[in-house]
Protein backbone atom coordinates (compact mmCIF):
# COMPACT_ATOMS: atom_id res chain seq x y z
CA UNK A 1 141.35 -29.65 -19.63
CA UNK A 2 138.73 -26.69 -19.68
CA UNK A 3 139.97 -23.50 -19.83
CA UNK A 4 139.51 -20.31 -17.93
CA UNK A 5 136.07 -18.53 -18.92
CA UNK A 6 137.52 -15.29 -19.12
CA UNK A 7 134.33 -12.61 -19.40
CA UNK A 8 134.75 -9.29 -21.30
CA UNK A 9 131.43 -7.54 -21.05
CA UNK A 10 130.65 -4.50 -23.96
CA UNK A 11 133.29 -2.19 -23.23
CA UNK A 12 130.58 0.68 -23.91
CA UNK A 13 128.39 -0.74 -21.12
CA UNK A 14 128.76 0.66 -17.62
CA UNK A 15 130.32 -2.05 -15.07
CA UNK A 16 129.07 -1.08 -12.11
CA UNK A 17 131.74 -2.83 -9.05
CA UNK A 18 129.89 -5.82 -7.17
CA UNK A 19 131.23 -8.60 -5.08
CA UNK A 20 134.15 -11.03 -7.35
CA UNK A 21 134.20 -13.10 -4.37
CA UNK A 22 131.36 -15.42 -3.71
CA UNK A 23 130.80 -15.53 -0.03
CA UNK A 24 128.63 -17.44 2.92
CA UNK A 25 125.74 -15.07 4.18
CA UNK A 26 126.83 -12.55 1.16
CA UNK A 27 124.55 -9.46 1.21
CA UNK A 28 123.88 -8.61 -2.37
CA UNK A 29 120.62 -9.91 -2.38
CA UNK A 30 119.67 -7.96 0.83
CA UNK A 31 120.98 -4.65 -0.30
CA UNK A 32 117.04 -3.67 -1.42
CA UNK A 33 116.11 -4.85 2.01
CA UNK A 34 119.15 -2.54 3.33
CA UNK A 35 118.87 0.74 1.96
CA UNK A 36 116.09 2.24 4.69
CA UNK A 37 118.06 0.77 7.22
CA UNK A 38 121.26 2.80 6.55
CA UNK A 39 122.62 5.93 8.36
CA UNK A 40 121.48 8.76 6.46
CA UNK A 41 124.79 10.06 6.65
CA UNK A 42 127.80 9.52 8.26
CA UNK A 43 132.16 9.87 8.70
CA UNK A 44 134.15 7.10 8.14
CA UNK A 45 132.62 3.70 6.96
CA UNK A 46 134.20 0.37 8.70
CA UNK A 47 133.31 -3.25 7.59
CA UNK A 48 135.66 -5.60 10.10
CA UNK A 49 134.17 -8.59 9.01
CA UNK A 50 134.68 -7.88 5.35
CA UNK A 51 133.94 -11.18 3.30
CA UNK A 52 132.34 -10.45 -0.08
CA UNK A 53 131.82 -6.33 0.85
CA UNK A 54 128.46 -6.47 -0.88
CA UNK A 55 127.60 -3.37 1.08
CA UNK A 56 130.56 -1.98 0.14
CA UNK A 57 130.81 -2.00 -3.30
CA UNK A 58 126.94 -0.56 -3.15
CA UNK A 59 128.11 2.52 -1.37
CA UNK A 60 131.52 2.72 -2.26
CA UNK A 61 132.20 5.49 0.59
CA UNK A 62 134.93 7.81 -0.02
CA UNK A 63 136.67 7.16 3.59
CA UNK A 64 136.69 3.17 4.39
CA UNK A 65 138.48 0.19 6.33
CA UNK A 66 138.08 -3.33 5.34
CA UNK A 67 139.43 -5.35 8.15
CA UNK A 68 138.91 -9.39 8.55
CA UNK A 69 141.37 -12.10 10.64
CA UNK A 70 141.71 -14.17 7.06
CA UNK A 71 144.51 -12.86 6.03
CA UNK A 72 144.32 -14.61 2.59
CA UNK A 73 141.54 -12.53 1.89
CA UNK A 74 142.51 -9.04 2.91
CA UNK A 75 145.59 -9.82 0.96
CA UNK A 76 143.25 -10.90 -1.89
CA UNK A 77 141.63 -7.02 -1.77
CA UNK A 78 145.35 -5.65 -1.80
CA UNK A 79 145.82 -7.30 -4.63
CA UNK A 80 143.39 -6.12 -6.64
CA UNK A 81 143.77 -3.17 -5.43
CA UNK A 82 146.98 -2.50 -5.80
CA UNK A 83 147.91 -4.88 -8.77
CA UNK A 84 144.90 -5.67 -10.41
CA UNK A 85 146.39 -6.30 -14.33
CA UNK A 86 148.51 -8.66 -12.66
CA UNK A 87 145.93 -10.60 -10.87
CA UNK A 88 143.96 -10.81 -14.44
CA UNK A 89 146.77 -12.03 -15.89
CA UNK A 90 147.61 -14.69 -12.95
CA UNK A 91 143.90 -15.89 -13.52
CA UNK A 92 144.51 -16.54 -16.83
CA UNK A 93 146.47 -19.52 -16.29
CA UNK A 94 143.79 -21.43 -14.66
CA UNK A 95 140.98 -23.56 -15.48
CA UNK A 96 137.93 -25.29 -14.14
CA UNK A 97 139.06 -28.96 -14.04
CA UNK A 98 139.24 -31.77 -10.93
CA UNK A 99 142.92 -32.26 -11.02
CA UNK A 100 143.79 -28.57 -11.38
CA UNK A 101 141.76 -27.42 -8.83
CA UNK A 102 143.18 -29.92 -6.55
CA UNK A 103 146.43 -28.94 -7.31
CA UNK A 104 145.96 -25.52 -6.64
CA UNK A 105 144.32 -26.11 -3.50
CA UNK A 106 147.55 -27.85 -2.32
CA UNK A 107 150.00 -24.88 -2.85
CA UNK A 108 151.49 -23.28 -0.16
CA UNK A 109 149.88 -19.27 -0.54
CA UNK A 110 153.02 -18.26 1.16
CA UNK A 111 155.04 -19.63 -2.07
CA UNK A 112 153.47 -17.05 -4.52
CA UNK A 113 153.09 -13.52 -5.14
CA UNK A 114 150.99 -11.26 -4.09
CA UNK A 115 148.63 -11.36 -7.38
CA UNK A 116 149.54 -14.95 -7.94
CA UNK A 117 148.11 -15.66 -4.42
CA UNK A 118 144.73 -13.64 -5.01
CA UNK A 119 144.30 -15.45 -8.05
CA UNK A 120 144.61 -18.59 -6.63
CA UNK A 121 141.76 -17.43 -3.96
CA UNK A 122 139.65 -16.19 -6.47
CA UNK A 123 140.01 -19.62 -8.75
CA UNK A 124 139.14 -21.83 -5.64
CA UNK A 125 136.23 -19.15 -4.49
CA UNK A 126 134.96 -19.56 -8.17
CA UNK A 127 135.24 -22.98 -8.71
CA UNK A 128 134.77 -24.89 -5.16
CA UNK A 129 131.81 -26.33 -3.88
CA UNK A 130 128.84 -23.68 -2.99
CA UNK A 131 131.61 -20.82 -2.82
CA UNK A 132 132.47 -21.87 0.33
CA UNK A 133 135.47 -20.69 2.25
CA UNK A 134 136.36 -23.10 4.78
CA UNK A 135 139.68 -23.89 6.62
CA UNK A 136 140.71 -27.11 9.12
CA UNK A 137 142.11 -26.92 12.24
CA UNK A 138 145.45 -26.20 10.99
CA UNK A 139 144.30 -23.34 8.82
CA UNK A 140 144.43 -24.82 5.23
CA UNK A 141 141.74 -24.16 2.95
CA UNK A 142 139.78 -27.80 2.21
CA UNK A 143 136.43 -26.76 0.81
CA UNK A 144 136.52 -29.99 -2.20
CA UNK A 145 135.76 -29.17 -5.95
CA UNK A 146 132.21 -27.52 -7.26
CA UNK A 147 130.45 -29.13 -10.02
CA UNK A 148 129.17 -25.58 -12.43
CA UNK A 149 128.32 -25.20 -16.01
CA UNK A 150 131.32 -22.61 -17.23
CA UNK A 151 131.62 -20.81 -14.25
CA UNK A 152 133.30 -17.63 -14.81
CA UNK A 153 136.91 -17.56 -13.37
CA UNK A 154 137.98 -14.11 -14.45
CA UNK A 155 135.72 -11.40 -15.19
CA UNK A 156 138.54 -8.55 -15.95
CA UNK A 157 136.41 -5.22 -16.28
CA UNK A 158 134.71 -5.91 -13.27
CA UNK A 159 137.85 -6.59 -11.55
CA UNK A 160 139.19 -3.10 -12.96
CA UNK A 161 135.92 -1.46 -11.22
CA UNK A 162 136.45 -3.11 -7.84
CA UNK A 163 140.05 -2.06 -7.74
CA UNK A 164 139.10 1.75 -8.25
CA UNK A 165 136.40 1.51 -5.63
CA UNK A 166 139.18 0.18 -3.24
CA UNK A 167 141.27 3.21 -3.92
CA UNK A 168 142.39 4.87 -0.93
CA UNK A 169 140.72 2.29 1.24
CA UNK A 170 142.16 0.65 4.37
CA UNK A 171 142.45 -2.99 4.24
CA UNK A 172 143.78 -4.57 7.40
CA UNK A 173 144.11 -7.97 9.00
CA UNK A 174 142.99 -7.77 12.70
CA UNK A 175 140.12 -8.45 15.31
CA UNK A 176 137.26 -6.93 15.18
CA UNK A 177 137.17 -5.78 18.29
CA UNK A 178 140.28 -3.54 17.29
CA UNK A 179 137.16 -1.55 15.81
CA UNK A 180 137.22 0.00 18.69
CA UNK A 181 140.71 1.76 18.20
CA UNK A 182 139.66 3.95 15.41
CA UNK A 183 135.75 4.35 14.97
CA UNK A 184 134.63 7.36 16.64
CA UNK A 185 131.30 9.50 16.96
CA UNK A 186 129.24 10.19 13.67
CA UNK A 187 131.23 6.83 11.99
CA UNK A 188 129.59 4.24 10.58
CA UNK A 189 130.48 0.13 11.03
CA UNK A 190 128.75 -2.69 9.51
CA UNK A 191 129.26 -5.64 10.98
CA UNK A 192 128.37 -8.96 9.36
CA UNK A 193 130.12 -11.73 11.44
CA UNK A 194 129.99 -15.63 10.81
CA UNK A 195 126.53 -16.51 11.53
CA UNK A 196 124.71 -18.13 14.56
CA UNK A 197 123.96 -21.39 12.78
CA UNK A 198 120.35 -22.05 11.99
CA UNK A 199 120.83 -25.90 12.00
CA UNK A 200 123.73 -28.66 13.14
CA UNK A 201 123.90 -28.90 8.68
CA UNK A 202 124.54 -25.33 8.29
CA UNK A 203 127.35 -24.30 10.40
CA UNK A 204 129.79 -22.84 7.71
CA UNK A 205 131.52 -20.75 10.59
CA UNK A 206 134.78 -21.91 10.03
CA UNK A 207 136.49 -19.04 8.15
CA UNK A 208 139.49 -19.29 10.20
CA UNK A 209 141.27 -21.85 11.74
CA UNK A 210 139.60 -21.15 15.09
CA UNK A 211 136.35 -20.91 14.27
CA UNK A 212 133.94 -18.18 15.72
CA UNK A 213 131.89 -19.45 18.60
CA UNK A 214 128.68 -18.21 20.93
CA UNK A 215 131.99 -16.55 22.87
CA UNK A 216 132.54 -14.61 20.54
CA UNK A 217 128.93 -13.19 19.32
CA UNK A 218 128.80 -11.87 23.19
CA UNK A 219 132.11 -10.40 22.87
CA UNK A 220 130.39 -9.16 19.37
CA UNK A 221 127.64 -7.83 21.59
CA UNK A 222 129.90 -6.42 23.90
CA UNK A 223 131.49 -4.30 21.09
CA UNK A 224 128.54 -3.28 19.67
CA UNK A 225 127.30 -1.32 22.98
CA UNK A 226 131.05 0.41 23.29
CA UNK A 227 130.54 1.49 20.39
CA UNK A 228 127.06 2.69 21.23
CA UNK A 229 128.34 5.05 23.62
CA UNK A 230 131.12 6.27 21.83
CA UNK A 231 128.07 7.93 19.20
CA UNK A 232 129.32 5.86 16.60
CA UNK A 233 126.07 4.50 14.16
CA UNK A 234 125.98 0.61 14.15
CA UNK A 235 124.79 -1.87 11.86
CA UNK A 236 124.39 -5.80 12.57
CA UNK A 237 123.35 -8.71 10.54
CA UNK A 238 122.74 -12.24 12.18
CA UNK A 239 120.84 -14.85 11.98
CA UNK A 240 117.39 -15.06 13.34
CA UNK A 241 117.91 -17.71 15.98
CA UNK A 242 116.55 -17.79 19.61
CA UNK A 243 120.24 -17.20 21.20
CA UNK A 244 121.22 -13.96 19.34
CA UNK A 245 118.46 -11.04 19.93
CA UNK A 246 118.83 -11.37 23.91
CA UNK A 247 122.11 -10.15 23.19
CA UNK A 248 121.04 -6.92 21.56
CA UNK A 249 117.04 -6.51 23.79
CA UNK A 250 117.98 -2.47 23.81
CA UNK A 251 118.48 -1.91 20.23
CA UNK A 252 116.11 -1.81 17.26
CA UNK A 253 115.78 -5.56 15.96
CA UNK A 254 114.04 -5.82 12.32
CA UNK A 255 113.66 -8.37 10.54
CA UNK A 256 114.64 -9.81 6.77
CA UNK A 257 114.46 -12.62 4.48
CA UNK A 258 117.13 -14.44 1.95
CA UNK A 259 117.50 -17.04 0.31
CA UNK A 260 120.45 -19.45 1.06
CA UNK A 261 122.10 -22.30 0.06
CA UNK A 262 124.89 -23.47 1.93
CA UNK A 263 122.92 -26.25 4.11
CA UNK A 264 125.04 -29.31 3.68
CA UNK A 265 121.47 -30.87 3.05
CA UNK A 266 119.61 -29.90 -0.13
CA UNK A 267 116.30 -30.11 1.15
CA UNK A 268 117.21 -27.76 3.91
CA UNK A 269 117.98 -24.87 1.37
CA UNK A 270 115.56 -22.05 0.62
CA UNK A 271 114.27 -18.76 2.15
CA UNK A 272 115.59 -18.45 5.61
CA UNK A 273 115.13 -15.61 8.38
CA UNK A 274 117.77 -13.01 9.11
CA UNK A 275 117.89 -10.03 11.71
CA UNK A 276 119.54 -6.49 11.44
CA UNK A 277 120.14 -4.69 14.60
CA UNK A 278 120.19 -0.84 14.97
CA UNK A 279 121.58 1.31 17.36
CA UNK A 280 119.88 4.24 15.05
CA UNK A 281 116.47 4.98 14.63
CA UNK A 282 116.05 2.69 17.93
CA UNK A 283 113.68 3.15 20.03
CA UNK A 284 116.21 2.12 23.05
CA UNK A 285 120.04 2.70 22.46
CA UNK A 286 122.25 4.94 24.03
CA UNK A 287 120.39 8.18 24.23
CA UNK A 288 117.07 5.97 25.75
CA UNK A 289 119.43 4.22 27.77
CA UNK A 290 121.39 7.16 29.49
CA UNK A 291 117.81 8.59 29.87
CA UNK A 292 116.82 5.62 32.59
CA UNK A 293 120.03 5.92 34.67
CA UNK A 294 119.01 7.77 38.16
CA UNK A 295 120.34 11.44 38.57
């Protein structure tokens, strides 16, 4: 058996809190592209589609909720949050082999602690194929082992950063239309849902156990201009497919690139074509909008 690559960086060099979680359609190699696109300022930051919180840990905003349906992972932020040195320590008794993975895949989260369950999220996040997180119909994780060179289970000081960044932040499990019940003018949400997929080979949108269909990007839409006229500033990432910009014609569409690779066919991975949609800086939006209305 192959034990846990534990990683303890130079204690004297600064470690800066990033994403531990790999995630599908993670934004830390878009947060360069991102940083003229953000609010110049703003209240209260909300993320209800939380997943890695690239763009979270690169702001780290002193007022924040982190909402997501996966309950498994919201209780993985609590966790290291709240008990971090036990999570480290939970992490330590795992390693990147077949059988143990396997093993650990099979448990029952609802057997284990609180730590004990984040750590087993993190292990099968590190270790599983491509990062994935992927449920079946009945809700049980069944992404199959990953084949890495040492991949780092347990990185404790960056672990310690990301649970003082989550100080004082909100971390719920709920809808994201429940957005709705607590963003108001001047606020800031980021929403990054499970992507329009780009191919029949890439649709990785099954991060919970019922899936998130066409349905619900128009009830996404639909959300997005409520919270348009409430004042509140809104941020959207998608993917740049023919369906989704209809959706959002009055708003300020631009454009970015990344590269992924999560295509169940290799020869399908590479640089691939992603939107952000404004309801700031727009040259339609609310304001433009209200503007056309008669009387």
């Amino acid at each position: 058996m192959t034990t846990a690559l534990v990683t303890e960086p130079d204690s004297a060099a600064p470690q800066l809190a990033r994403p531990f979680l790999k995630w599908a359609g993670g934004k830390g190699q878009l947060l360069r592209q991102f940083q003229p696109l953000l609010p110049p300022s703003y209240g209260r930051y909300f993320e209800p589609f939380v997943g890695g919180a690239a763009l979270f840990f690169c702001l780290q905003p002193k007022r924040a909720a982190l909402t997501d349906v996966n309950a498994e992972l919201i209780d993985c932020y609590r966790a290291v949050r709240d008990r971090v040195e036990e999570v480290i320590a939970a992490l330590g008794s795992h390693a990147y082999e077949q059988a143990h993975y396997y093993r650990v895949r099979d448990l029952d989260p609802a057997t284990l602690s609180l730590p004990e369950r984040a750590a087993r999220t993190i292990f099968l996040n590190r270790t599983g194929f491509n990062g994935l997180y992927r449920v079946n119909s009945a809700g049980r994780f069944n992404v199959p082992f990953g084949r890495y060179v040492n991949p780092s289970i347990c990185n404790p000081p960056q672990l310690r950063a990301c649970s003082a960044a989550l100080q004082g932040v909100e971390l719920e499990v709920r809808d994201f239309e429940r957005v709705l019940d607590h963003a108001a003018e001047g606020d800031f949400v980021y929403l990054d849902p499970p992507y329009s997929p780009v191919s029949s080979t890439a649709n990785f949108t099954s991060y919970s156990a019922g899936g998130f269909s066409f349905r619900d990007q128009e009830r996404l839409a639909a959300l997005f201009a409520a919270l348009d006229e409430r004042g509140v500033q809104v941020m959207l990432s998608n993917s740049d497919v023919p369906e989704i910009p209809p959706l959002y014609k009055r708003f300020r569409i631009d454009r970015v690139a990344a590269l992924r690779s999560i295509n169940a066919k290799s020869d399908a991975r590479g640089r691939v074509g992603e939107i952000v949609i404004r309801n700031y800086g727009s040259k339609r939006g609310r304001k433009a909008a209200q503007a056309d209305k008669p009387g």
